[in-house]
Protein backbone atom coordinates (compact mmCIF):
# COMPACT_ATOMS: atom_id res chain seq x y z
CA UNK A 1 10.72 20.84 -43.76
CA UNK A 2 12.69 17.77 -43.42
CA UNK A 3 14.51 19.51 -39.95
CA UNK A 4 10.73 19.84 -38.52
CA UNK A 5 10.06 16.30 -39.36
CA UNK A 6 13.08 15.30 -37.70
CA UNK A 7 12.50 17.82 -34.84
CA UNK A 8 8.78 16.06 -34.34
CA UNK A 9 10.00 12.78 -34.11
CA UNK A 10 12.71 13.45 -31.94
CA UNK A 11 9.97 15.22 -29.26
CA UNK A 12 7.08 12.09 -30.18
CA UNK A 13 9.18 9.34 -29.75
CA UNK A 14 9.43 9.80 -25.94
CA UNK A 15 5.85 9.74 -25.25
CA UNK A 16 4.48 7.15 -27.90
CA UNK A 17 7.30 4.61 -26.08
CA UNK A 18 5.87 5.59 -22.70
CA UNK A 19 2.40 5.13 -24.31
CA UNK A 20 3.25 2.14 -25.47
CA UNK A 21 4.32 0.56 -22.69
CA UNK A 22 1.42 1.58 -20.02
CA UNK A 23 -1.34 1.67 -21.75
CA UNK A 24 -1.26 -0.43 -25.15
CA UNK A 25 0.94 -3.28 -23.97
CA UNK A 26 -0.97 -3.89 -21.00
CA UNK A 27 -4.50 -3.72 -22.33
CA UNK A 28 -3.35 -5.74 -25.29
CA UNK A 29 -2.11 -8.39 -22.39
CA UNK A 30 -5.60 -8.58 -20.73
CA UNK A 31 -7.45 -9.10 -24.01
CA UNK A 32 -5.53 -11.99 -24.85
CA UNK A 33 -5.78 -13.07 -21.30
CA UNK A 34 -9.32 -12.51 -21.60
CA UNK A 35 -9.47 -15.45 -24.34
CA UNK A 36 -8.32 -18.17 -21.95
CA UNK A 37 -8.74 -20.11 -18.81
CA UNK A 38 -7.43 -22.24 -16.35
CA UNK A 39 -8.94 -25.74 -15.76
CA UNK A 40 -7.22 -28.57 -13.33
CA UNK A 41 -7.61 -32.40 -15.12
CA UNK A 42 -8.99 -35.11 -13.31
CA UNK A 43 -10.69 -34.55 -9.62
CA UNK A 44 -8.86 -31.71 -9.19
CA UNK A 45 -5.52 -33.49 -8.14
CA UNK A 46 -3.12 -32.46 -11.18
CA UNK A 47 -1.92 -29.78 -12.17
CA UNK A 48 -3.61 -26.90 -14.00
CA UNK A 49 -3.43 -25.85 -18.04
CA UNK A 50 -4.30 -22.89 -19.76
CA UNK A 51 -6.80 -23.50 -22.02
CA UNK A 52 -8.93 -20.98 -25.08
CA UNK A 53 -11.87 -20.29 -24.35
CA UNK A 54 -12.62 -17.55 -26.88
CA UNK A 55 -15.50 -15.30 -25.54
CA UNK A 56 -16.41 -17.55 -23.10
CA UNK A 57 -15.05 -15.54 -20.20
CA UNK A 58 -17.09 -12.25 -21.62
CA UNK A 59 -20.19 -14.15 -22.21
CA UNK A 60 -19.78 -15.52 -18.54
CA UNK A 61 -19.11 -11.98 -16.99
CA UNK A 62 -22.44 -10.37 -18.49
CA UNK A 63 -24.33 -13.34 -17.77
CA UNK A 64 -23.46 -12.75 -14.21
CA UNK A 65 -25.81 -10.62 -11.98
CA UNK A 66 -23.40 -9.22 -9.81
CA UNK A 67 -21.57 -7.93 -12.58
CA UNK A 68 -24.40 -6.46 -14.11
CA UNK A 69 -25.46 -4.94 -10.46
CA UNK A 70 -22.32 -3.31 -10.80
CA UNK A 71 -23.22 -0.84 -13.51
CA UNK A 72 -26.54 -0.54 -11.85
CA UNK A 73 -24.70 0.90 -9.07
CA UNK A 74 -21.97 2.96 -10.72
CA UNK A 75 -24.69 4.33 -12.83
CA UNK A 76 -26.50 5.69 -9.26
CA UNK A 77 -22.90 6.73 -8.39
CA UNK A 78 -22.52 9.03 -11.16
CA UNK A 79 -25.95 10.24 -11.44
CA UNK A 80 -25.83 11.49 -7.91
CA UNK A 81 -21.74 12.15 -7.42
CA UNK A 82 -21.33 14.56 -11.18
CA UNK A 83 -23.76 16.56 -10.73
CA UNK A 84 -23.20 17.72 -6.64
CA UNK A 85 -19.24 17.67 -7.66
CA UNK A 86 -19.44 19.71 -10.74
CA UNK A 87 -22.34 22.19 -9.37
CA UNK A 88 -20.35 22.22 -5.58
CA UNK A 89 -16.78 23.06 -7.56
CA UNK A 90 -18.61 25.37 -9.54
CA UNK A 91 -20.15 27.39 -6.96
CA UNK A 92 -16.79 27.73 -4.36
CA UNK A 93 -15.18 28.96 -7.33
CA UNK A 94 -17.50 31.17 -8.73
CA UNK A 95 -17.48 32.94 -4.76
CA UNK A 96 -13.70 32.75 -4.74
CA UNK A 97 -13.95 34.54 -7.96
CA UNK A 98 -16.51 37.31 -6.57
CA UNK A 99 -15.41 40.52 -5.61
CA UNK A 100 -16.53 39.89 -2.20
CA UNK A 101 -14.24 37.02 -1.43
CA UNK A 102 -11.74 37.54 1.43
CA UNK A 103 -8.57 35.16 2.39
CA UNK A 104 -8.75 33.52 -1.08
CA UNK A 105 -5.33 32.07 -0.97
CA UNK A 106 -6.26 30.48 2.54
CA UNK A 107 -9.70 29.38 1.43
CA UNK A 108 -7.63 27.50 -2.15
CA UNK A 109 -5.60 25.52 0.14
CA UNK A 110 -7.82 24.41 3.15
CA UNK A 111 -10.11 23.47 0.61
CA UNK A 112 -8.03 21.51 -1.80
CA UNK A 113 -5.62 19.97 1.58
CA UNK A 114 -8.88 16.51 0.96
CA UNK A 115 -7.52 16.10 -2.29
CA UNK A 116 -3.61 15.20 -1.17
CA UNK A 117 -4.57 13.16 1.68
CA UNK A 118 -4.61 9.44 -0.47
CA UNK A 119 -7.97 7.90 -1.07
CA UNK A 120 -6.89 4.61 1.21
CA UNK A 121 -6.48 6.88 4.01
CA UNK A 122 -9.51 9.45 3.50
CA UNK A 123 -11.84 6.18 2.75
CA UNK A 124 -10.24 5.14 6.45
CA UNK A 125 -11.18 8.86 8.00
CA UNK A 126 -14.42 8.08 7.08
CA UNK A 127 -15.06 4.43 8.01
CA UNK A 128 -14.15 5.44 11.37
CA UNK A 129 -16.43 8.89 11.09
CA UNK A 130 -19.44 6.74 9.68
CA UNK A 131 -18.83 3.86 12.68
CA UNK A 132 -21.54 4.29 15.47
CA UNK A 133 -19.60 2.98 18.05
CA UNK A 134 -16.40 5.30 17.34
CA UNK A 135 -17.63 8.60 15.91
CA UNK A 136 -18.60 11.57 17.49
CA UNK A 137 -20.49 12.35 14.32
CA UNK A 138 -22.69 9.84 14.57
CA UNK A 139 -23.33 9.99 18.28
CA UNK A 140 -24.21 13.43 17.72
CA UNK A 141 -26.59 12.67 15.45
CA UNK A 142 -28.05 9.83 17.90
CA UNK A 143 -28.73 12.22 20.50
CA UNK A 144 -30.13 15.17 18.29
CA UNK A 145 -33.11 12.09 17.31
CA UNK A 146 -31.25 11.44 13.85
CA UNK A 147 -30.87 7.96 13.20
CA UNK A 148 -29.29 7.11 10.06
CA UNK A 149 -26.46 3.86 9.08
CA UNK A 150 -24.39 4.66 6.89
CA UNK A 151 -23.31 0.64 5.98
CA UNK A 152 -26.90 0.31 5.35
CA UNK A 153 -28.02 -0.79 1.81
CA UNK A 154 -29.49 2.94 1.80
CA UNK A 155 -27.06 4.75 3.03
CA UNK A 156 -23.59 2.71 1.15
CA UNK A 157 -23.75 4.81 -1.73
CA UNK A 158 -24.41 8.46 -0.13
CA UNK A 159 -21.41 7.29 1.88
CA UNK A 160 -19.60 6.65 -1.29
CA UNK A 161 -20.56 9.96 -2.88
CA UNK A 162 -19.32 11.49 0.20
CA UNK A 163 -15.96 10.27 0.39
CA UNK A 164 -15.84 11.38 -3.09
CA UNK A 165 -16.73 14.69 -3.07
CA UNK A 166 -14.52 15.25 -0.13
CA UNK A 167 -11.84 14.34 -2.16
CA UNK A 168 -12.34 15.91 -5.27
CA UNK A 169 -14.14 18.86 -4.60
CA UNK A 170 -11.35 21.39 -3.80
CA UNK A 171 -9.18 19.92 -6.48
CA UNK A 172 -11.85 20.51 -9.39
CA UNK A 173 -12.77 24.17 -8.02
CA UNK A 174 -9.05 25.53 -8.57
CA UNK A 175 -9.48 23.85 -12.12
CA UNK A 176 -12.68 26.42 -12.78
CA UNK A 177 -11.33 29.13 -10.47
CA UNK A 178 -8.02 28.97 -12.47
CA UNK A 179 -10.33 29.18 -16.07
CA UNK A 180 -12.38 32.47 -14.24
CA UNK A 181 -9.18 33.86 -13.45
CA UNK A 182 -8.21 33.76 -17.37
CA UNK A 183 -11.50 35.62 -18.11
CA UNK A 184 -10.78 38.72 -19.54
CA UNK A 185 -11.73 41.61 -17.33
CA UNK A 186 -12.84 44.06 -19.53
CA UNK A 187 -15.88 41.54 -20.12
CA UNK A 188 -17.17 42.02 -16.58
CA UNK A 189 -16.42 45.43 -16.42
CA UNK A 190 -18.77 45.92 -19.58
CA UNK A 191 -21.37 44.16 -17.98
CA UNK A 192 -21.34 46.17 -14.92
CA UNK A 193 -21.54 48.95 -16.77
CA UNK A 194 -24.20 47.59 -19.01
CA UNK A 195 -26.00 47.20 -15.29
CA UNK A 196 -25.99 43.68 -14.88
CA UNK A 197 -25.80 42.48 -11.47
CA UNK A 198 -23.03 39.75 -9.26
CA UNK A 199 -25.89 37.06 -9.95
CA UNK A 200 -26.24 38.03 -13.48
CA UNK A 201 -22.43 38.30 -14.26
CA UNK A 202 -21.75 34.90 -12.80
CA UNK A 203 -24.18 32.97 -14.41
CA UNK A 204 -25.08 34.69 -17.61
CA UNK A 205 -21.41 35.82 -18.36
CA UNK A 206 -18.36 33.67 -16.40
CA UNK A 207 -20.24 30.06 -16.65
CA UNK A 208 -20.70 30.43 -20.65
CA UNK A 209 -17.07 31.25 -20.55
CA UNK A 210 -15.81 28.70 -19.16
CA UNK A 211 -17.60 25.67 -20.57
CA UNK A 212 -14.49 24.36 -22.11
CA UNK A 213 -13.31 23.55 -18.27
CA UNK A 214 -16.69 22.28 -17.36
CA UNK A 215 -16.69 19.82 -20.01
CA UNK A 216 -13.19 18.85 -19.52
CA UNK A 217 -13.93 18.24 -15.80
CA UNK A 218 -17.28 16.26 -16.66
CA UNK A 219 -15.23 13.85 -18.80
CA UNK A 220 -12.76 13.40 -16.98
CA UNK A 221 -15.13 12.55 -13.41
CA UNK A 222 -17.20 10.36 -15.78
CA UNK A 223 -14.09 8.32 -16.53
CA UNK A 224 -12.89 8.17 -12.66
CA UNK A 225 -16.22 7.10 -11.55
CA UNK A 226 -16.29 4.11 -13.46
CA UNK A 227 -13.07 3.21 -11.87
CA UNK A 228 -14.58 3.67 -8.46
CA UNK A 229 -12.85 1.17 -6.31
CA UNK A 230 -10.78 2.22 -2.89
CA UNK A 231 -13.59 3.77 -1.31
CA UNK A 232 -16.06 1.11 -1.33
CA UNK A 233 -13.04 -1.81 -0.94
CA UNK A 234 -12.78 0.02 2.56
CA UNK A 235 -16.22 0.58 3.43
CA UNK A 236 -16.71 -3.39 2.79
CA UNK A 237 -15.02 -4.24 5.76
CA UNK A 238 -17.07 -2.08 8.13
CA UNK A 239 -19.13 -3.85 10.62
CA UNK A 240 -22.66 -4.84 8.86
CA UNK A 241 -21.62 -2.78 5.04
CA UNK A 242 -24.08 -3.59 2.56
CA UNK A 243 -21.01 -3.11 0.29
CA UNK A 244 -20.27 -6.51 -1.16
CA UNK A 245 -17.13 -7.96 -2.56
CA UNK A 246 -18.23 -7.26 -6.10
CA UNK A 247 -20.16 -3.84 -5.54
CA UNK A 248 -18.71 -2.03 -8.75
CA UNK A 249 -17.47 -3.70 -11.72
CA UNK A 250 -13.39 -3.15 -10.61
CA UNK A 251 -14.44 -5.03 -7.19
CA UNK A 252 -15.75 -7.94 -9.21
CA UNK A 253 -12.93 -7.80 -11.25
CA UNK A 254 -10.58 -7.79 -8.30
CA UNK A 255 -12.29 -10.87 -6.15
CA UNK A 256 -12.60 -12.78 -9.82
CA UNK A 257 -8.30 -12.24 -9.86
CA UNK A 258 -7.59 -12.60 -6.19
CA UNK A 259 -10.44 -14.28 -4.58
CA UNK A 260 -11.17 -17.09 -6.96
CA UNK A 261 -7.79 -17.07 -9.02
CA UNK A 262 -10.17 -16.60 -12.49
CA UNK A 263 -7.60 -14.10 -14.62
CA UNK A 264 -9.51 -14.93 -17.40
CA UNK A 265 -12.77 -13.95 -16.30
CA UNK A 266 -10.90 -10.67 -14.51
CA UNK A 267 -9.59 -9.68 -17.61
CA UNK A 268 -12.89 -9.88 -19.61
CA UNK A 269 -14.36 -7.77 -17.33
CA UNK A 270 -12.16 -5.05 -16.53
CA UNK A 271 -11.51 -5.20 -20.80
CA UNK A 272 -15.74 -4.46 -20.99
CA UNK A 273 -15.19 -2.10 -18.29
CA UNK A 274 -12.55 -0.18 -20.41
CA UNK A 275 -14.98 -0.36 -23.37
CA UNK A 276 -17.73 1.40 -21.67
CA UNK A 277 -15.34 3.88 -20.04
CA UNK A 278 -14.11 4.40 -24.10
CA UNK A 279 -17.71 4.77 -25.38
CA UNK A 280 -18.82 7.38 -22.98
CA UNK A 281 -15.64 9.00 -23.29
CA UNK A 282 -16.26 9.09 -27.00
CA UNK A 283 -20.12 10.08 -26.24
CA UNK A 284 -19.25 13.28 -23.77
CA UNK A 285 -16.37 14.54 -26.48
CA UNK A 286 -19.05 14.27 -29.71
CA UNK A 287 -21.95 16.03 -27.68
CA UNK A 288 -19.09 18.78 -26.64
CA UNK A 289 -17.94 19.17 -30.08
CA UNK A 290 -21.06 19.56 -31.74
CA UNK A 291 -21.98 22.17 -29.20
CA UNK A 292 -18.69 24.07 -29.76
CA UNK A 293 -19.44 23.70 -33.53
CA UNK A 294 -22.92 24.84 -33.12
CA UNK A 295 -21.53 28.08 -31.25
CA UNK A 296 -19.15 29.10 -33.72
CA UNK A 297 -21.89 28.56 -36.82
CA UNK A 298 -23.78 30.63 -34.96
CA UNK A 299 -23.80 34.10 -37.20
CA UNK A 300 -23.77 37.62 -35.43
CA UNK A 301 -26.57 39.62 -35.29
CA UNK A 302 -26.02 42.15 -38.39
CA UNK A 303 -25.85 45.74 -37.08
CA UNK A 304 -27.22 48.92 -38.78
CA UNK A 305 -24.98 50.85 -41.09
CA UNK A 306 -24.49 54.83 -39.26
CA UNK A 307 -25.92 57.57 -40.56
CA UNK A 308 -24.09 59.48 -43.07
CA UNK A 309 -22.25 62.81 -41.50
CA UNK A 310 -23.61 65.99 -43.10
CA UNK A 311 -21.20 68.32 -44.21
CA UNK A 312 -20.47 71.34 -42.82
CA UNK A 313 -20.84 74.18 -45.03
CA UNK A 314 -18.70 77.06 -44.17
């Protein structure tokens, strides 16, 4: 007993230093940096001093509409980006899965090649793609009598969503094509047999197996999409973007650090940002477990004893 102990710690200690020092240490840092401020004495001449403020800096960060805009527009973000991404993923894998799908090694790669280009440089791709006075796209669209701007204050956050899914939606489909892959075969084949068809099988048999994947996936987008940041940070400097300096939460917390020098008031927000990231974390993994719970309370359907066997007589 004592030589598993010793074997446990031995493997632990690694990852709770490494824990440690990126995640607890530096959230730890910005909640105590939260609690203060900088103010300069006099007109403005002298020099500066760090000052506690308590929860001043939080109570100034929700009182600010920006801030609070913010979540109204992540909240549009994810209600619009989740569901295409996990029903899009979904979908390409379920057809890479099918037994009608050719080239599926080819078809993996070209469509999961978005996801290792870097967000700077796909949120660039785009910027130019969405520019009327550079893209073919959108001078294409022009002359086929579609008019639409994508830096408009109705079109920044399809934009957004775009750039997103482009990103992410070949990386999330190997995740679900790699869980229908584990699917044991003899399932299908029984309900072929049983005379279900390629709709039914896919929907009625391989999505209820692999809703362990689809949650995992939802949490984890939920938890990304809070932290949207590059791709509107790019789109703000196209010509006319409705995207402001402090679109999403992160971008407020970024021109509070860099544009204005307030570290306090950065730190309080991007501290409530992590708490609301934490509590639908929490949220997603309860509703998932109760579900799971639910499932396995579920009792099976009691089947009828056989017939006894007559004897033969001789």
């Amino acid at each position: 007993m004592k030589a598993r102990t010793r074997a446990a710690t031995i493997l632990l200690t690694p990852f709770f230093l490494l824990f440690t020092a990126v995640m607890v240490v530096p959230i730890g840092y910005a909640v105590w940096l939260s609690l203060f401020t900088e103010k300069q004495s006099g007109l403005g001449f002298g020099g500066t001093e760090t000052v506690f403020t308590g929860l001043d800096n939080y109570t100034a960060a929700l009182g600010d509409r920006a801030f609070r805009e913010g979540f109204g527009v992540l909240l549009g973000y994810c209600l619009l980006y989740i569901p295409l991404l996990l029903a899009g993923a979904l979908g390409l894998a379920l057809l890479l899965d099918s037994a009608l799908a050719r080239a599926r090694r080819f078809f993996q790669l070209a469509l999961f090649l978005p996801h290792a280009v870097p967000g700077i440089i796909a949120a660039l791709i785009w910027v130019y793609l969405y520019t009327p006075q550079l893209s073919p796209v959108v001078q294409a669209m022009e002359a086929g009598g579609i008019g639409f701007d994508f830096f408009s204050p109705e079109g920044a956050l399809p934009s957004v969503v775009n750039i997103a899914l482009w990103e992410w939606l070949g990386y999330n489909m190997v995740i679900f094509y790699a869980a229908l892959q584990a699917i044991d075969r003899s399932v299908l084949e029984a309900a072929t047999v049983d005379g279900a068809g390629a709709w039914r099988i896919a929907f009625s048999v391989k999505v209820p197996l692999v809703k362990a994947s689809l949650a995992m996936v939802a949490l984890f987008t939920i938890i990304g999409s809070l932290q949207l940041f590059t791709e509107p940070l790019i789109l703000n400097k196209g010509t006319g973007s409705a995207v402001t300096s402090t679109w999403t939460p992160n971008m407020y917390a970024y021109t509070a650090a860099f544009d204005r020098n307030d570290y306090g008031l950065a730190a309080a927000a991007s501290v409530l940002l992590a708490l609301t990231a934490a509590l639908l974390s929490f949220a997603v993994t309860r509703m998932t477990g109760r579900r799971k719970a639910g499932t396995a309370r579920t009792p099976a359907p009691a089947r009828k004893p056989a017939p006894a066997r007559k004897e033969r007589t001789a």
